[in-house]
Protein backbone atom coordinates (compact mmCIF):
# COMPACT_ATOMS: atom_id res chain seq x y z
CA UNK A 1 0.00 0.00 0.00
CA UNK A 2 1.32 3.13 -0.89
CA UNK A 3 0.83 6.50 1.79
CA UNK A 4 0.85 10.04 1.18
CA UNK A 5 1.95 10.63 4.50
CA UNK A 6 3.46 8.26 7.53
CA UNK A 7 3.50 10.28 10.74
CA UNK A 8 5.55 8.73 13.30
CA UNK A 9 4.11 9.27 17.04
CA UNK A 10 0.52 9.68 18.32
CA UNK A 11 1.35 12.84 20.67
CA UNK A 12 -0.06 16.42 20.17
CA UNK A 13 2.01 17.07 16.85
CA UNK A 14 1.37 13.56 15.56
CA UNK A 15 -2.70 14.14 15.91
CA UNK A 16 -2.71 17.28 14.70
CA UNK A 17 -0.98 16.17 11.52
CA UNK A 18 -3.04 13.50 11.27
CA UNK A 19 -6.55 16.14 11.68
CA UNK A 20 -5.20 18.22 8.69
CA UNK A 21 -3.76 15.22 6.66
CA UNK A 22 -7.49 13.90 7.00
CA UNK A 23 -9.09 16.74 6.52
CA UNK A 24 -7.02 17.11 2.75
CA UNK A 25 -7.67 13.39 2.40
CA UNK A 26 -4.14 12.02 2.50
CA UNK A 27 -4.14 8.60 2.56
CA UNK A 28 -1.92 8.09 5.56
CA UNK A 29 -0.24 5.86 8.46
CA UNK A 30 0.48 6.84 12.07
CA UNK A 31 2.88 4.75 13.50
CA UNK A 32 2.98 4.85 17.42
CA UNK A 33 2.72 2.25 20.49
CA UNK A 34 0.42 4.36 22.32
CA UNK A 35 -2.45 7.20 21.52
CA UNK A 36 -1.95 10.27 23.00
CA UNK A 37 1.60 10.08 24.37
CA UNK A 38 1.74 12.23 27.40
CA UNK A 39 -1.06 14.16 26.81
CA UNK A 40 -3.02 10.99 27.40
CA UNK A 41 -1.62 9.57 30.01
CA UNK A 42 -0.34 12.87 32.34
CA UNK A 43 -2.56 15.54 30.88
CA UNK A 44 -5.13 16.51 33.75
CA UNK A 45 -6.90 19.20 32.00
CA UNK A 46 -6.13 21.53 29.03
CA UNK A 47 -6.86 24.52 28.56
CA UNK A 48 -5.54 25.84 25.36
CA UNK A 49 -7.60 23.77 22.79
CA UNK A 50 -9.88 26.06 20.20
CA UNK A 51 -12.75 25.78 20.93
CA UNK A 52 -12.69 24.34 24.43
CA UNK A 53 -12.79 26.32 27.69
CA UNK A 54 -11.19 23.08 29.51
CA UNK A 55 -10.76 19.67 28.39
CA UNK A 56 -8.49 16.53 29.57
CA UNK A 57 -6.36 14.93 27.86
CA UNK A 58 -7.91 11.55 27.51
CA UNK A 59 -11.37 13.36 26.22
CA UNK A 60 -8.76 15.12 23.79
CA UNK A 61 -7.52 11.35 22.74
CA UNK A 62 -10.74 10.42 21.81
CA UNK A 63 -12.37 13.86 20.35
CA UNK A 64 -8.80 13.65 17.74
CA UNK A 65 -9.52 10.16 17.08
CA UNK A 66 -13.00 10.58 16.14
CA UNK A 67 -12.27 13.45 13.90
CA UNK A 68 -9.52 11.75 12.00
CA UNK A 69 -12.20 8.69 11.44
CA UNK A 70 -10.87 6.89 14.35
CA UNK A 71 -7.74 5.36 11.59
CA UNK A 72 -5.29 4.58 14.11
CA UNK A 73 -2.30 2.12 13.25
């Protein structure tokens, strides 16, 4: 299978590329052993999403996976 993009962690950068590589319709891979990274896992609340007064970092996890079609490799 051939990619137009392979983005190599699932941290803040890495879902964020993969938000605008969806939303231009790359086909693309994410490679990573975990979702999230730190935000996931340390991330009590954060506060500097658009859009978002407050939100933690898990609830960012899954709100970036659903708007990326939940294609997580």
């Amino acid at each position: 299978m051939t990619y137009d993009l392979i983005i190599i962690g699932a941290g803040p950068a890495g879902i964020s590329a993969a938000v605008y590589a969806s939303r231009q319709k790359l086909n693309m891979l994410i490679l990573s052993k975990d979702l999230g990274g730190q935000v996931a896992k340390e991330a009590v609340d954060i506060e500097i999403i658009q859009d978002f007064e407050k939100i933690s970092g898990p609830d960012w996890v899954d709100l970036y996976g659903k708007t990326t079609g939940g294609k997580w490799s």
